[in-house]
Protein backbone atom coordinates (compact mmCIF):
# COMPACT_ATOMS: atom_id res chain seq x y z
CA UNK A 1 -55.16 8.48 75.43
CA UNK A 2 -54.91 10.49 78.23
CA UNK A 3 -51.33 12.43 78.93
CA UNK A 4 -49.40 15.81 80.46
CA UNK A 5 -47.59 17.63 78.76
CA UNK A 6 -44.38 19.87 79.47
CA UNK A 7 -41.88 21.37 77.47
CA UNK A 8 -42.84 19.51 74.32
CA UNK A 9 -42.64 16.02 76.46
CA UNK A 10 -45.76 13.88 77.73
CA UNK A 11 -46.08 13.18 80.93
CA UNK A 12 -47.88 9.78 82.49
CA UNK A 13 -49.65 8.60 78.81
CA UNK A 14 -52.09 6.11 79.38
CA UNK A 15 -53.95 4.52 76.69
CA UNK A 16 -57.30 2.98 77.02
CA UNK A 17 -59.88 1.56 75.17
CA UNK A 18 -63.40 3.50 75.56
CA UNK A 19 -63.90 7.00 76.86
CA UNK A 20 -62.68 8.93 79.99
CA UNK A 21 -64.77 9.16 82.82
CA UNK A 22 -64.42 10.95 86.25
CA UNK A 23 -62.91 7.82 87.98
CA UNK A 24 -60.54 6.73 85.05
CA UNK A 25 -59.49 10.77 85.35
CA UNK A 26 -58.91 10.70 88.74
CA UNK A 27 -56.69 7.45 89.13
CA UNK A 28 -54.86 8.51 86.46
CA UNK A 29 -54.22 11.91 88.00
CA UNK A 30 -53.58 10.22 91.66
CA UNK A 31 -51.57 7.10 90.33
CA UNK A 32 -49.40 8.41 87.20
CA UNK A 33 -49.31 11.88 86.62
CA UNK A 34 -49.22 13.48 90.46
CA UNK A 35 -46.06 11.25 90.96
CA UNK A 36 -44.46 13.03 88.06
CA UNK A 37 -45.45 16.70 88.69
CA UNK A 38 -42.27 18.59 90.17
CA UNK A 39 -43.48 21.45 92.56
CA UNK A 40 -44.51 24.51 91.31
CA UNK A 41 -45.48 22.93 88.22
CA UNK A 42 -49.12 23.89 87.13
CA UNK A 43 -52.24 21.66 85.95
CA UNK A 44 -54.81 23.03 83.65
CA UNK A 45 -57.81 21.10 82.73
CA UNK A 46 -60.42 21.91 80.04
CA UNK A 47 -63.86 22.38 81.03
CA UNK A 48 -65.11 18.39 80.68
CA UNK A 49 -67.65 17.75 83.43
CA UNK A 50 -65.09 14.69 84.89
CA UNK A 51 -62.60 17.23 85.29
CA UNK A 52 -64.56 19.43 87.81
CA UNK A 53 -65.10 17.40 91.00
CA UNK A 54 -63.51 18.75 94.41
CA UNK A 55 -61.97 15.24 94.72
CA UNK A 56 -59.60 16.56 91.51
CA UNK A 57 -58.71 19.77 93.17
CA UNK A 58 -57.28 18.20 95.91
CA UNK A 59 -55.38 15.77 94.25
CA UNK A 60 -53.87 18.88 92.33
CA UNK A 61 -53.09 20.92 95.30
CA UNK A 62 -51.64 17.81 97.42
C-alpha cells in the first residue's frame, strides 16, 4: 500500500499486490495523488531509489 498523508487523513491509497517500483510510483503520483494535492501543500519522499528520478520532480512541482 502506497498512500499520502495529511492531517492524520490518507490521501490517494492504493493497494497492490507485489512491490513498488519507479513506474508503479510514478502513476500513482501522476494519476491519484497529484489530483488531490491542494497548492502549497508539500511532498516528501524517503530516500528509495524509485523515488529519485527527475521524471518525479516534475510531477511534484507541476
Amino acid at each position: 500500500m502506497i498512500s499520502g498523508l495529511c492531517q492524520g487523513k490518507l490521501l490517494a491509497p492504493l493497494t497492490f499486490i507485489g512491490s513498488c517500483n519507479r513506474s508503479l510510483f510514478e502513476q500513482w503520483l501522476a494519476e491519484k495523488l497529484i489530483p488531490e494535492l491542494k497548492s502549497g501543500q508539500t511532498v516528501i519522499l524517503d530516500n528509495a531509489t524509485f523515488h529519485q528520478s527527475e521524471k518525479i520532480r516534475e510531477l511534484i512541482k507541476s
